[in-house]
Each structure stands twice: as structure tokens, then as C-alpha cells.
C-alpha atoms as a PDB file:
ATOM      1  CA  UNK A   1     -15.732  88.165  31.002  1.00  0.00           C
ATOM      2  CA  UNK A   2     -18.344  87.422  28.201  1.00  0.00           C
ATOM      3  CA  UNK A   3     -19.762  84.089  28.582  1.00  0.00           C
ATOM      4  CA  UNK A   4     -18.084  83.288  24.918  1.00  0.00           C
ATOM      5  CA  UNK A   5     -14.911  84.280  24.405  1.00  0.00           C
ATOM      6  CA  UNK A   6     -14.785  83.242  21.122  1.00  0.00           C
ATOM      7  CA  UNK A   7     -16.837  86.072  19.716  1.00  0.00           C
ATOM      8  CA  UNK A   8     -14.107  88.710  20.864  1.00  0.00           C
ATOM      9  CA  UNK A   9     -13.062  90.087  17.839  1.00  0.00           C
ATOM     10  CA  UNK A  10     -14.098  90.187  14.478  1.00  0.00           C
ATOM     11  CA  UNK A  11     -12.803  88.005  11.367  1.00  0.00           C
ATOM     12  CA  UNK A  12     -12.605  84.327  10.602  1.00  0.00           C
ATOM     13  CA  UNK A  13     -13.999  82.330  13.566  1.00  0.00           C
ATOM     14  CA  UNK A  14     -10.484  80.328  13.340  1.00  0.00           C
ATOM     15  CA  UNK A  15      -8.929  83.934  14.145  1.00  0.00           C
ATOM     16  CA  UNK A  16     -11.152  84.717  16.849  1.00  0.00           C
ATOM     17  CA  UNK A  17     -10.406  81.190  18.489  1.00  0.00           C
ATOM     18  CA  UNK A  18      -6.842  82.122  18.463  1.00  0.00           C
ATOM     19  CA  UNK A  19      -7.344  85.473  19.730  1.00  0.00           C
ATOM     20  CA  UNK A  20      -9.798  84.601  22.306  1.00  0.00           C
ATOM     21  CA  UNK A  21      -6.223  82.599  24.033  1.00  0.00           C
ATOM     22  CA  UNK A  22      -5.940  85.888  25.512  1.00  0.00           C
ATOM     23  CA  UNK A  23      -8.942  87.054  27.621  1.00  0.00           C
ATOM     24  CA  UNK A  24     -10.003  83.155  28.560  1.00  0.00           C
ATOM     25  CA  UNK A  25      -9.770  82.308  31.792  1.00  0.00           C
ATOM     26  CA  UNK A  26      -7.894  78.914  30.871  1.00  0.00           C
ATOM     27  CA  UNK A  27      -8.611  77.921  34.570  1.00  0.00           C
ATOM     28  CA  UNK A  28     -12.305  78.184  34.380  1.00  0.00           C
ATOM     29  CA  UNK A  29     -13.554  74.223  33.200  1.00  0.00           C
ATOM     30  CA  UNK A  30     -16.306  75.777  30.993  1.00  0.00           C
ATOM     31  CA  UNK A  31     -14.099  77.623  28.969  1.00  0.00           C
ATOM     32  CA  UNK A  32     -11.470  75.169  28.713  1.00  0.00           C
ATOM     33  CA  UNK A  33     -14.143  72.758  27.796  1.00  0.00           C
ATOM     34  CA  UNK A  34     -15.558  75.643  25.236  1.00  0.00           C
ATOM     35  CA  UNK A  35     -11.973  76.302  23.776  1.00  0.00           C
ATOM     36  CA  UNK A  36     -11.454  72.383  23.302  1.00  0.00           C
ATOM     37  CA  UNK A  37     -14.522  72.255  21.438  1.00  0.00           C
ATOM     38  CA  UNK A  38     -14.452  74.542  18.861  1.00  0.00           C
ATOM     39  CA  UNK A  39     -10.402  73.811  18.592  1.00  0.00           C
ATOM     40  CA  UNK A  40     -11.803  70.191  17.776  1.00  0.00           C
ATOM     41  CA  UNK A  41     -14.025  71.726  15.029  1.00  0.00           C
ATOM     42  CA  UNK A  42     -11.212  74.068  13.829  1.00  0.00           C
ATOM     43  CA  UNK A  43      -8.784  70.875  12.964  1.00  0.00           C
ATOM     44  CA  UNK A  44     -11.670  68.777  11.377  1.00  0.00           C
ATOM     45  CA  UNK A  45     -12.256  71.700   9.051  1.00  0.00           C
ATOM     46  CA  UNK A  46      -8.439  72.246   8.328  1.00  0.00           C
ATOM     47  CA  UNK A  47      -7.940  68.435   7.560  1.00  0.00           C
ATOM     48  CA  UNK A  48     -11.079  68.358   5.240  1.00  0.00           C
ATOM     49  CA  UNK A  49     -10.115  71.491   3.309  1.00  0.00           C
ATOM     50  CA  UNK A  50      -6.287  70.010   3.363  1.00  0.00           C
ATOM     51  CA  UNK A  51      -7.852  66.650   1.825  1.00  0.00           C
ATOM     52  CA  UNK A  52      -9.411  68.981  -0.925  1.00  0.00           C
ATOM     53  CA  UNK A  53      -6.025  70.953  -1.657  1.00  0.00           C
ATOM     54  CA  UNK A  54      -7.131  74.002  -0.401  1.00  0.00           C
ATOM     55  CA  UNK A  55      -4.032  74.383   1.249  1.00  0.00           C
ATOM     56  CA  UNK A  56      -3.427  77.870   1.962  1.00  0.00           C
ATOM     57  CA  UNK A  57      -7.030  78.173   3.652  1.00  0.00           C
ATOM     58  CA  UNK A  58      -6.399  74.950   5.679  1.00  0.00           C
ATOM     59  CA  UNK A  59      -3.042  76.206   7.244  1.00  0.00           C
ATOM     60  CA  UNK A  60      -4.868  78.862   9.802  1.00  0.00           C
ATOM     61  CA  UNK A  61      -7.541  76.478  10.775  1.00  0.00           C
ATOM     62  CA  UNK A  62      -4.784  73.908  11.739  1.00  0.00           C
ATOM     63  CA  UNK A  63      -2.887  77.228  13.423  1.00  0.00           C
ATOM     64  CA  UNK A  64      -5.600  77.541  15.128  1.00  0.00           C
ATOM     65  CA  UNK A  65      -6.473  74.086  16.612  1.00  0.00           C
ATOM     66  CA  UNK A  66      -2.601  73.550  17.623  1.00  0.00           C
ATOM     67  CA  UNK A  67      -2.073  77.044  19.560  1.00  0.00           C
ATOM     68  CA  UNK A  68      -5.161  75.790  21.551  1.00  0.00           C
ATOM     69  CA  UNK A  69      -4.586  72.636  22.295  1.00  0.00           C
ATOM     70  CA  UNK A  70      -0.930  73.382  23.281  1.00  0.00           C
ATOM     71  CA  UNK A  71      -2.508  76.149  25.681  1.00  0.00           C
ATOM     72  CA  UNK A  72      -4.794  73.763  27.061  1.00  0.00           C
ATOM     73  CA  UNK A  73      -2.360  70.927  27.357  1.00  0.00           C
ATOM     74  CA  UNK A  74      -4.240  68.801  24.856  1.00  0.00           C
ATOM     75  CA  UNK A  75      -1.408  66.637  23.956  1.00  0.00           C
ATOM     76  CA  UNK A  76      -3.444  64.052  21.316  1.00  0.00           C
ATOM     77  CA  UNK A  77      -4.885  66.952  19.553  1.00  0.00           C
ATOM     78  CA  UNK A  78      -2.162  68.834  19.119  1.00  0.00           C
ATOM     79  CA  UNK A  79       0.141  66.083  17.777  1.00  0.00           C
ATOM     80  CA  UNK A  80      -2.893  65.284  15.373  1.00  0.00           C
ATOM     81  CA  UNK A  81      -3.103  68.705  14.285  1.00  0.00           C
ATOM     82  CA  UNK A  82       0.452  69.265  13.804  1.00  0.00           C
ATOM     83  CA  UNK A  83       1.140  66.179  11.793  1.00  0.00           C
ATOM     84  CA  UNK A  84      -1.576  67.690   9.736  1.00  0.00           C
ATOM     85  CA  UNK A  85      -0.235  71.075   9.359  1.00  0.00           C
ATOM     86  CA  UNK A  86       3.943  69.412   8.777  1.00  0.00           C
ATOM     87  CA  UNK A  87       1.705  67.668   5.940  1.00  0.00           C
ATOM     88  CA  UNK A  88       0.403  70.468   4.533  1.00  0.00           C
ATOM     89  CA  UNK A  89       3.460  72.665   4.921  1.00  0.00           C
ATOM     90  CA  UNK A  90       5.690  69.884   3.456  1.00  0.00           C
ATOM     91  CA  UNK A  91       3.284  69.802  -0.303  1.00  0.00           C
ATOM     92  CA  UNK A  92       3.821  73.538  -0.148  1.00  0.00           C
ATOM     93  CA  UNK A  93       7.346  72.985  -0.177  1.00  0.00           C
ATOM     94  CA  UNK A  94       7.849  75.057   3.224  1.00  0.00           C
ATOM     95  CA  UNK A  95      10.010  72.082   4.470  1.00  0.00           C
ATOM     96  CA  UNK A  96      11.505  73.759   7.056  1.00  0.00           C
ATOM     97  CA  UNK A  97       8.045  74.300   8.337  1.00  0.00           C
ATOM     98  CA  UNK A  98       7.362  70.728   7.868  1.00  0.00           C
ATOM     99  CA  UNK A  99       9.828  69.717   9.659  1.00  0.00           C
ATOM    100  CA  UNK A 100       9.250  71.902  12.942  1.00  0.00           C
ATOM    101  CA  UNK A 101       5.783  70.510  13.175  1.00  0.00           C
ATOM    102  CA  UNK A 102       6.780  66.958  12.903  1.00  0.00           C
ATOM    103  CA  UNK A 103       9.677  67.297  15.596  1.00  0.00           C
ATOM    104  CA  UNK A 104       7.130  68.919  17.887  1.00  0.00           C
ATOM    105  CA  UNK A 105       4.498  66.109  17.215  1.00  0.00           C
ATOM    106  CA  UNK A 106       7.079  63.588  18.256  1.00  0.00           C
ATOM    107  CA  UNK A 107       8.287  65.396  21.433  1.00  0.00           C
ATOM    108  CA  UNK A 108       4.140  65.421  22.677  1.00  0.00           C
ATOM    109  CA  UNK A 109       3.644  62.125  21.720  1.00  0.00           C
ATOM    110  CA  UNK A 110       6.501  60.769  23.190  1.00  0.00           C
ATOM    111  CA  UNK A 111       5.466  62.757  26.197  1.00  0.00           C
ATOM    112  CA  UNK A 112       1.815  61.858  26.092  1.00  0.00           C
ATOM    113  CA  UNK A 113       2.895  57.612  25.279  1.00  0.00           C
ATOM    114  CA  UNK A 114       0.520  58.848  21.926  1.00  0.00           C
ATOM    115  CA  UNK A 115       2.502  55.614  19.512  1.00  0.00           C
ATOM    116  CA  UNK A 116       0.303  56.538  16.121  1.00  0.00           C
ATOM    117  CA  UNK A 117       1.101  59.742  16.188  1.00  0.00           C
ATOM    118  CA  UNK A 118       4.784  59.426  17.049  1.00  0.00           C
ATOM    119  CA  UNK A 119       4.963  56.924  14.184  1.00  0.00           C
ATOM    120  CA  UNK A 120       2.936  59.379  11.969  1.00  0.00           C
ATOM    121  CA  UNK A 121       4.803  62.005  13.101  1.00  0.00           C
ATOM    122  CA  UNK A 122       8.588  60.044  12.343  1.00  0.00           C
ATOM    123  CA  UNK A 123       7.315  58.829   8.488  1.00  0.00           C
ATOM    124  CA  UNK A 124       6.377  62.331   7.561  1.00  0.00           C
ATOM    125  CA  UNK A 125       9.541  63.622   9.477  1.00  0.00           C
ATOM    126  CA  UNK A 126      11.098  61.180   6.545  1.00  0.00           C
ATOM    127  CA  UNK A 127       9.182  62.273   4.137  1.00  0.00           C
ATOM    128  CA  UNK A 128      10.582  65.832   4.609  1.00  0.00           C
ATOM    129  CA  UNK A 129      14.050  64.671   4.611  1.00  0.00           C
ATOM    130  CA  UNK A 130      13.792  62.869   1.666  1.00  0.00           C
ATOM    131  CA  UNK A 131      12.640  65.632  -0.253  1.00  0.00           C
ATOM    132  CA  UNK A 132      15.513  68.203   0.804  1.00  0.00           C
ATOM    133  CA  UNK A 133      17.860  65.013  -0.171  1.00  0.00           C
ATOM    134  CA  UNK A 134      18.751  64.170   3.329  1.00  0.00           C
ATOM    135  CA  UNK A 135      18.757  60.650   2.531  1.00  0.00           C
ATOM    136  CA  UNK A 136      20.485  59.528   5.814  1.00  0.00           C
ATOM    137  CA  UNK A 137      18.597  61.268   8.402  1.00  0.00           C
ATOM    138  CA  UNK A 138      15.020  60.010   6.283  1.00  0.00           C
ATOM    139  CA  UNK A 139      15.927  56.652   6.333  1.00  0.00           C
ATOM    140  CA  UNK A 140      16.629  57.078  10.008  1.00  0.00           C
ATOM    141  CA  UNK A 141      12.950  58.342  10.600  1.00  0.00           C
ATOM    142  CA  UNK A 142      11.409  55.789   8.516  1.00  0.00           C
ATOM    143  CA  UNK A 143      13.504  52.602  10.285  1.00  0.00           C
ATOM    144  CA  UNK A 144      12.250  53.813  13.662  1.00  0.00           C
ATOM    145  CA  UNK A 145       8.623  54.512  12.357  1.00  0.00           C
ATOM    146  CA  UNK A 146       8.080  51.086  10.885  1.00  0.00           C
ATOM    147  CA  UNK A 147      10.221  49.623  13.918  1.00  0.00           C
ATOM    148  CA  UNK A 148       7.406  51.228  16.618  1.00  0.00           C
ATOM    149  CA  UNK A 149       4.508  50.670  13.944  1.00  0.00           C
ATOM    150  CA  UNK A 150       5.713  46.776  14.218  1.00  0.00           C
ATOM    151  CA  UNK A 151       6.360  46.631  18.267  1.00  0.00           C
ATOM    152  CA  UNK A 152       2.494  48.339  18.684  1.00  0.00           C
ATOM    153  CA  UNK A 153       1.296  46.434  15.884  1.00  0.00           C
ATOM    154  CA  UNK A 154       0.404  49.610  14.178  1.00  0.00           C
ATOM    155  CA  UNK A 155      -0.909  48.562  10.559  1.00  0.00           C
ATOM    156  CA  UNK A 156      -2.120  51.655   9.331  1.00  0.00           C
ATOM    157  CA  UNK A 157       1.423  53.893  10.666  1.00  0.00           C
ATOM    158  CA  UNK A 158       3.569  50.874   8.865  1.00  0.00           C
ATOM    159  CA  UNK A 159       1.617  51.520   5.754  1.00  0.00           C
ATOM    160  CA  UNK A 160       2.426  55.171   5.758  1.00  0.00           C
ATOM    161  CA  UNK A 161       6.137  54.445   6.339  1.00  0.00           C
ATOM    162  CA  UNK A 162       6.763  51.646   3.951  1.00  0.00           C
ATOM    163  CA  UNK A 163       5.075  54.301   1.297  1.00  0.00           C
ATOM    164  CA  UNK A 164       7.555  56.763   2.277  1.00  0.00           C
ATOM    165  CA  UNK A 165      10.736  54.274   2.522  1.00  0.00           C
ATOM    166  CA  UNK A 166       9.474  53.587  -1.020  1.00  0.00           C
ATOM    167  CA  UNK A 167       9.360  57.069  -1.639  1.00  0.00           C
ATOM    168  CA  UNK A 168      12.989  57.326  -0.643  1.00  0.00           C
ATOM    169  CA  UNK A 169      14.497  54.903  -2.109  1.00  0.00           C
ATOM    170  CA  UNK A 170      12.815  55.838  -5.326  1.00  0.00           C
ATOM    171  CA  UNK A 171      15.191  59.458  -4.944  1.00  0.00           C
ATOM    172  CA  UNK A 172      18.050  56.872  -4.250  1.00  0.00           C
ATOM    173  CA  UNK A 173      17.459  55.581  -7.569  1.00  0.00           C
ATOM    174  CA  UNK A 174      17.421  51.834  -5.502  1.00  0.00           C
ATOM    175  CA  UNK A 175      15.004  50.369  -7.379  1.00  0.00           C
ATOM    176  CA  UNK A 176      14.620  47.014  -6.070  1.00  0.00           C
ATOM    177  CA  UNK A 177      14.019  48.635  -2.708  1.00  0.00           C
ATOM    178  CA  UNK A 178      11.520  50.573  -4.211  1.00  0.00           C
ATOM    179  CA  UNK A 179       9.970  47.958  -5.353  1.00  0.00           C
ATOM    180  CA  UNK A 180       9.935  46.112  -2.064  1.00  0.00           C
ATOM    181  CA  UNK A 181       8.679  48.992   0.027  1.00  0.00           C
ATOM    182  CA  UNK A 182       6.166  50.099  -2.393  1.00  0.00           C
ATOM    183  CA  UNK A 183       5.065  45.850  -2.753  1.00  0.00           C
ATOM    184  CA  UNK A 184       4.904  45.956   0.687  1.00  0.00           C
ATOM    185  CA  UNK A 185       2.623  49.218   1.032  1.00  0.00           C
ATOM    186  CA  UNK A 186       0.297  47.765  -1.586  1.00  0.00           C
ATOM    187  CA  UNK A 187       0.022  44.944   0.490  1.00  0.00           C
ATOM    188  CA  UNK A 188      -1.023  46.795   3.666  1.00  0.00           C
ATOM    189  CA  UNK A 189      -3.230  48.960   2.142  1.00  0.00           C
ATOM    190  CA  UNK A 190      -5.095  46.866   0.383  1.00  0.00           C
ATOM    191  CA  UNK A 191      -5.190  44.243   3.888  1.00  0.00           C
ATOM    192  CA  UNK A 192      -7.037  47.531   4.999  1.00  0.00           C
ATOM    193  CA  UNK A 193      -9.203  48.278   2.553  1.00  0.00           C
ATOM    194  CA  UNK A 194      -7.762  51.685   2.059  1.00  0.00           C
ATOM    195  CA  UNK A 195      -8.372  51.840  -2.166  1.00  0.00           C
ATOM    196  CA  UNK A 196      -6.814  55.350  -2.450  1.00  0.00           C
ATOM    197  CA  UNK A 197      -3.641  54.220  -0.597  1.00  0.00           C
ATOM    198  CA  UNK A 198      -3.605  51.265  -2.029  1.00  0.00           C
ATOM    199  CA  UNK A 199      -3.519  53.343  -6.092  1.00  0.00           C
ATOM    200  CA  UNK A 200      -1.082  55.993  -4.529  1.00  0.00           C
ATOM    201  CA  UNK A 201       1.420  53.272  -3.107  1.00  0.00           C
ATOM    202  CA  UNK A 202       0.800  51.276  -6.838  1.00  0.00           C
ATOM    203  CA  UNK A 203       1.589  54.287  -8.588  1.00  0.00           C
ATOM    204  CA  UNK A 204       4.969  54.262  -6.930  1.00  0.00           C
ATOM    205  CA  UNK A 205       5.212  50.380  -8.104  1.00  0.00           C
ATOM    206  CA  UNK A 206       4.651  51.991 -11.385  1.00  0.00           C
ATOM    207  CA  UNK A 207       7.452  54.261 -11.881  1.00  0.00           C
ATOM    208  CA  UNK A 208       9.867  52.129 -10.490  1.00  0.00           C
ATOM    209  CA  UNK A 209       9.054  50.046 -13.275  1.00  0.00           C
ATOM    210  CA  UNK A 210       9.099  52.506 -15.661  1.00  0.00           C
ATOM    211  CA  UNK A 211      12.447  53.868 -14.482  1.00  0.00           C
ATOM    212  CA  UNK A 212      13.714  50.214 -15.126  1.00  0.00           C
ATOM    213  CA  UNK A 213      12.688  49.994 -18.534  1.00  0.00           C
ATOM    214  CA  UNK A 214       9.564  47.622 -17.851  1.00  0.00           C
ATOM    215  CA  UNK A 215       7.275  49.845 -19.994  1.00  0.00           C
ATOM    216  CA  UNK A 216       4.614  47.385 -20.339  1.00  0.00           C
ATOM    217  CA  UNK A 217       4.311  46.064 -17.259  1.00  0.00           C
ATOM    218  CA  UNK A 218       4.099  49.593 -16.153  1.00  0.00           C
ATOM    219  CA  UNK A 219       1.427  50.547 -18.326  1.00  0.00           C
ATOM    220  CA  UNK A 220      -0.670  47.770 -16.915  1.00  0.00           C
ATOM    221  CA  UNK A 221      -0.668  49.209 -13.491  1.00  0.00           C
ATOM    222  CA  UNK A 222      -1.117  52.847 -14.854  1.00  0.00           C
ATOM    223  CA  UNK A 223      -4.548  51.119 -16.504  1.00  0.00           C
ATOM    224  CA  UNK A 224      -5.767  50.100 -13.282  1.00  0.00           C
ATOM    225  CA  UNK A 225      -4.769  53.340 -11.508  1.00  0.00           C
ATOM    226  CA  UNK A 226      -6.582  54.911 -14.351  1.00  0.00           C
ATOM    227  CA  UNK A 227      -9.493  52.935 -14.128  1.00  0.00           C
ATOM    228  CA  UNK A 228      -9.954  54.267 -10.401  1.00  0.00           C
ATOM    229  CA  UNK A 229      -9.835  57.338 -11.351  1.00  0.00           C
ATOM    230  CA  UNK A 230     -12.228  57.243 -14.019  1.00  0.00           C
ATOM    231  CA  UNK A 231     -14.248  55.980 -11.396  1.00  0.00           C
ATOM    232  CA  UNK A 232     -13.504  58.079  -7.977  1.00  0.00           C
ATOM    233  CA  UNK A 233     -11.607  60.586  -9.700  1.00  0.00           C
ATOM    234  CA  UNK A 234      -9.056  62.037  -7.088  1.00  0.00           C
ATOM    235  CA  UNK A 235     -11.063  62.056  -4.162  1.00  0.00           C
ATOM    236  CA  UNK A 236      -9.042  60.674  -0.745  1.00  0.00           C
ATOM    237  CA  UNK A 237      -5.744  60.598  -2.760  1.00  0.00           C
ATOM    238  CA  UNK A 238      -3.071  61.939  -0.781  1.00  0.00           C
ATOM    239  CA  UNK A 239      -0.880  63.368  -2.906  1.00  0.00           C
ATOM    240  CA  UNK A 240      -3.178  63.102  -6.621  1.00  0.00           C
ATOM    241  CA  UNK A 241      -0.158  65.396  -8.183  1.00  0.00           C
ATOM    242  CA  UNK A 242       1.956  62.495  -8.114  1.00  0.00           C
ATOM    243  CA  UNK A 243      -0.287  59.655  -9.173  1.00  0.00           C
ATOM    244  CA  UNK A 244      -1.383  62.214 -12.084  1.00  0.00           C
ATOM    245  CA  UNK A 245       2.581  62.494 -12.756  1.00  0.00           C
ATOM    246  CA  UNK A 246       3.081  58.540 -13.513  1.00  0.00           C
ATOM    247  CA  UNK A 247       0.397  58.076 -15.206  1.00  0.00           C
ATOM    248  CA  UNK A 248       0.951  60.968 -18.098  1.00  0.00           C
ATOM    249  CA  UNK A 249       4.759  59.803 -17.914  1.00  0.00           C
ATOM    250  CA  UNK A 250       3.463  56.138 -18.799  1.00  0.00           C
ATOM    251  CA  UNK A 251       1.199  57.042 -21.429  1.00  0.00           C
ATOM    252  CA  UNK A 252       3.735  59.755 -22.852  1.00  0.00           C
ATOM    253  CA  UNK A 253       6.080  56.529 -22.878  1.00  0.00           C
ATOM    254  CA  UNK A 254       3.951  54.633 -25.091  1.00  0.00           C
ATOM    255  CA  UNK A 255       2.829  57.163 -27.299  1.00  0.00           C
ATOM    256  CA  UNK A 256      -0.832  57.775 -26.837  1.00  0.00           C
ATOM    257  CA  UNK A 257      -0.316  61.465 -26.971  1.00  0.00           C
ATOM    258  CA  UNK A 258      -3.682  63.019 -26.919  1.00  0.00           C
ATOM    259  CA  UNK A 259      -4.494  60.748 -24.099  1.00  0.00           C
ATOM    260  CA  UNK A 260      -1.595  61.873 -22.512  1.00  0.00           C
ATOM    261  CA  UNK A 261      -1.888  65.571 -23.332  1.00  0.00           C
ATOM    262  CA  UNK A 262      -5.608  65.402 -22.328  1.00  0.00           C
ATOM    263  CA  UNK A 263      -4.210  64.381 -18.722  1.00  0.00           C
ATOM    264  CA  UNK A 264      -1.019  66.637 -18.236  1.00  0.00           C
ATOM    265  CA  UNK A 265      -4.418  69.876 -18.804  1.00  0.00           C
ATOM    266  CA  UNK A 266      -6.085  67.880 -16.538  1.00  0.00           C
ATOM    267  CA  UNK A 267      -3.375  67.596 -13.496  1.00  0.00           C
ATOM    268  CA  UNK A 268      -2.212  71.371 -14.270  1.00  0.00           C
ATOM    269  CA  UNK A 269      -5.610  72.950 -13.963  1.00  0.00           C
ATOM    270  CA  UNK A 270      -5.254  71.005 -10.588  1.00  0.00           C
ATOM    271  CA  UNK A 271      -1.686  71.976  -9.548  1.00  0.00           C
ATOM    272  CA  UNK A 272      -2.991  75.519 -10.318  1.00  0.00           C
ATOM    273  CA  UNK A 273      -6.121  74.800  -7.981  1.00  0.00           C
ATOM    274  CA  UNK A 274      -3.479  73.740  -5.314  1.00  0.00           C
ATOM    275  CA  UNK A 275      -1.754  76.917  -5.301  1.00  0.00           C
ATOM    276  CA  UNK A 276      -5.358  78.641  -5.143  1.00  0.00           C
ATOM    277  CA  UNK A 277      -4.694  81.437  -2.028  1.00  0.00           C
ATOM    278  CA  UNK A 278      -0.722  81.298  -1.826  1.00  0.00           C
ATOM    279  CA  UNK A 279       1.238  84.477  -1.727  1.00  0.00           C
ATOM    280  CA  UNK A 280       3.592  84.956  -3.868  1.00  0.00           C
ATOM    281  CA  UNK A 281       6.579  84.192  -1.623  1.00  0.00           C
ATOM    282  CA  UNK A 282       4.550  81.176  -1.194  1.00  0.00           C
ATOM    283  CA  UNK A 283       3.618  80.272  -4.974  1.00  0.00           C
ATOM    284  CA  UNK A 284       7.537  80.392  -5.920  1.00  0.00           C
ATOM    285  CA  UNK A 285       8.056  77.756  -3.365  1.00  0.00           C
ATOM    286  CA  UNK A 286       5.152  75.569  -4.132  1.00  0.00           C
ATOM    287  CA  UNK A 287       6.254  75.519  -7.780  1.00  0.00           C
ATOM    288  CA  UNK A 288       9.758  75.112  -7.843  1.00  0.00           C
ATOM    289  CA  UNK A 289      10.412  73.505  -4.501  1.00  0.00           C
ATOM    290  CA  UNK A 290       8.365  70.194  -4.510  1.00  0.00           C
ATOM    291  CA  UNK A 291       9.760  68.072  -7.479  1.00  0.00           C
ATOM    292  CA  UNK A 292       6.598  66.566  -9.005  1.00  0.00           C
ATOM    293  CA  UNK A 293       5.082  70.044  -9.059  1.00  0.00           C
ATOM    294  CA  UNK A 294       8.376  71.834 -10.661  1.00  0.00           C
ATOM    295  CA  UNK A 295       8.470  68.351 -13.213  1.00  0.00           C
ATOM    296  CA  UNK A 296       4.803  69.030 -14.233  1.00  0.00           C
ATOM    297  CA  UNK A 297       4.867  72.433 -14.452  1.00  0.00           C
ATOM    298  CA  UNK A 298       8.211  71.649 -17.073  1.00  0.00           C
ATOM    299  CA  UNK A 299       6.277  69.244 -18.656  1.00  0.00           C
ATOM    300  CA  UNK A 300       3.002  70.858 -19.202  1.00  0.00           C
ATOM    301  CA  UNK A 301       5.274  74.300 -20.532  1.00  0.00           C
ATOM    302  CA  UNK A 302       7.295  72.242 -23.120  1.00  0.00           C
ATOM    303  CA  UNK A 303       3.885  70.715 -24.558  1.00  0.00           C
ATOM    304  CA  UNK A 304       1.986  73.993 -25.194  1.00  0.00           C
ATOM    305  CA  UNK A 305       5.274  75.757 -26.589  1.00  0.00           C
ATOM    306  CA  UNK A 306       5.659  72.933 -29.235  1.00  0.00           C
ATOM    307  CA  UNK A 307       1.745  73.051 -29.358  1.00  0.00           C
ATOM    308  CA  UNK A 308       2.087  69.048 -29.079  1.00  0.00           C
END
């Protein structure tokens, strides 16, 4: 057997990782050792290119890493790359995907005692739910995830869940729980000096507000998000679609239009960037499954057919 396995066959070095699986001698420590390696590098380049929205060339990289590490039996890896991938899968609007990954995640990490990414793993499980309008079984998720986040004194896995409880009760249309969970996921972020969390969760604040009729108030916040942006631009945002979203819909509220219309270009030029490699089984899905993408794809179609 060639010393590197990896160079077996030719394509992608992602592909040839996976295909390598099959003449490795997964027994032999220097090729475990080899495989682990370059698995490693295959899930820090899928969750870079994921954090730039390159989503459909992320998703084999993350493949990749995850049919490794399951082969080799590297339990934290693969829950880290397959709450990665559910992420992914879930902004494509592939939720049944999404979901899959998450379940597995939480079956390793229970197995491996792996809390953070159990906890990860149970928020994003929400997340999902909430998003196919499985409000029960979300709220489910997210009660455990911020229950284990608070018995391991997890900071960082109760900010992601109190985002996502605000998240759901924001589809509930419960907006003084909303507000709460969002207040609270401000709070944490900004305790952790995570800025980008910190505008995404305050974004949320935001259209709570504005779906309550507090227009001004809301356009304060939208002037601060705004004023990150001008500054960072997108960069580390999670889910930029969606901050994008509240602030056109607060500026559209108070009439600056060309502002507004200058920003709606702006976050569909990036939608379309998003959707950059899809098929077209895939670009259907990504367009009309996820809700902020479907309302800004709506929105952005109604302004250039009035021309407004």
C-alpha cells in the first residue's frame, strides 16, 4: 500500500480523503494518524468557506471530515463537523438534512460525555424545528440545551440557544418572549465579547419591536446594527441574510427609500452569492424554503417591478 493513501485517485483532495477510506489500513497508527490529519484540515476549510457562504463548496469538505472521523472513531470531530454541516444544510433549506446531522451529533456526544457539542447540537436541532413550524418539539430542544448549557456552565452554548428560543418565539408571534430571549442573548454575547453575535441577537430585539409597533425604538437599534456594518461589513455574522432583512424592513418603515432600496441590491447580490454552486434541485429549496430568503427575494421582485 502507497505510503499516502490520500493521493489514490484523482479530483478534489476532499474526494480523495473520502475515497482513500477504502484501501487504508485503518489499523495501521500512521495512517490513522495521517487520515485524522488531513480530516482535521478538511473541516477547518469547510467551516471557513461555510462562514463565507460558500455553501455548496463547504458541504463536501464537511462530508469529508465526518465519514473520517466516524471511520476512525473520532467522536469530538465528528460531532463538530456535523453540527457544522446540520448548519449549513439547515440555511440551504435541506431541513431534513439538518436535522439528521444534528440527531447524530447528539447521539456521539452523548456517547463521547462531549456537553458543547450536545448543547450545540440540541439548539440547532431547535433551530430546524422551528423553521418547519414544529414549534413543540423546538422548544423541547432549546429547554434541554439551555438546561445542560446552565448545569456545565456553558456560556457560549446558552448564548446560541437563548438566540434560537428567541428565534422561536419570534415564529410564535410571542413577543415578549422574544424580547426576553433575544435581551438575554444580547446580554451573553456581549459578556463574551462576541460583537457579531451580539448585532445578530440585537437584530432579533429589533424586529420584535418593529412587529409591536415600536418603530422608533426599532430604528435606533437598526442604527447601531448599521453602524457595525458600515464598519465590519458582514464578516463573522452568522446568518447576515437576516440582519440585512431587519434592517431594510426598518428603514422601509420609516421611509428612507433610497437608503432602503440601496440595501435590499445590496443583501440580494448576496443571497445570490449564497446560492453560488447549488443545483437546481438545490436553488428551488434555498429560495423558497428558508423564510428570510423567500421574504427577500419577494421583496427585492416587487421593488424593481414598480421600479421603486
Amino acid at each position: 500500500m502507497s505510503d499516502n493513501p490520500i493521493q489514490a485517485t484523482p479530483g478534489p483532495w476532499w474526494d480523495k480523503l473520502v475515497v482513500s477510506l477504502e484501501l487504508a489500513d485503518l489499523d495501521d497508527p500512521g495512517t490513522r494518524e495521517r487520515l485524522d490529519s488531513v480530516a482535521a484540515k478538511a473541516n477547518s476549510q469547510g467551516v471557513q468557506t461555510a462562514a463565507a457562504w460558500r455553501y455548496a463548496r463547504a458541504l463536501p469538505m464537511l462530508t469529508a471530515a465526518i465519514e473520517v472521523w466516524a471511520r476512525l472513531g473520532r467522536g469530538p470531530g465528528e460531532v463538530a463537523a456535523r453540527n457544522a454541516r446540520g448548519s449549513v444544510y439547515r440555511r440551504l433549506g435541506d431541513y431534513a438534512a439538518a436535522a439528521d446531522d444534528h440527531r447524530a451529533a447528539i447521539l456521539v456526544a452523548q456517547e463521547w460525555e462531549l456537553s458543547g457539542g450536545e448543547i450545540t447540537a440540541r439548539a440547532c436541532l431547535g433551530a430546524v424545528h422551528t423553521e418547519q413550524g414544529n414549534f413543540e418539539g423546538a422548544a423541547g430542544l432549546l429547554d434541554e440545551a439551555l438546561l445542560l448549557s446552565a448545569q456545565t456552565v456553558d456560556n457560549w452554548g446558552a448564548g446560541q440557544a437563548q438566540h434560537f428560543l428567541g428565534l422561536l418565539h419570534e415564529a410564535r408571534k410571542d413577543w415578549e418572549a422574544a424580547l426576553a430571549a433575544y435581551g438575554a442573548a444580547v446580554e451573553r454575547w456581549r459578556a463574551l465579547y462576541a460583537r457579531a453575535e451580539a448585532v445578530e441577537a440585537t437584530a432579533g430585539v429589533a424586529r420584535v419591536m418593529l412587529a409591536q409597533g415600536q418603530i422608533v425604538a426599532a430604528y435606533g437599534l437598526v442604527e447601531e446594527i448599521l453602524h457595525h456594518l458600515s464598519e465590519y461589513g458582514p464578516a463573522r455574522l452568522d446568518e447576515p441574510l437576516r440582519v440585512y432583512w431587519t434592517a431594510y424592513r426598518a428603514l422601509h418603515t420609516m421611509r428612507q427609500e433610497e437608503v432602503a432600496g440601496e440595501l435590499l441590491d445590496a443583501t440580494h447580490t448576496l443571497l445570490e452569492r449564497q446560492a453560488e454552486g447549488l443545483d437546481e434541485a438545490q436553488r428551488a429549496r434555498f429560495f423558497e424554503a428558508v423564510p428570510v430568503n423567500r421574504a427577500l427575494g419577494e421583496a427585492w421582485r416587487a421593488a424593481h417591478q414598480t421600479g421603486s
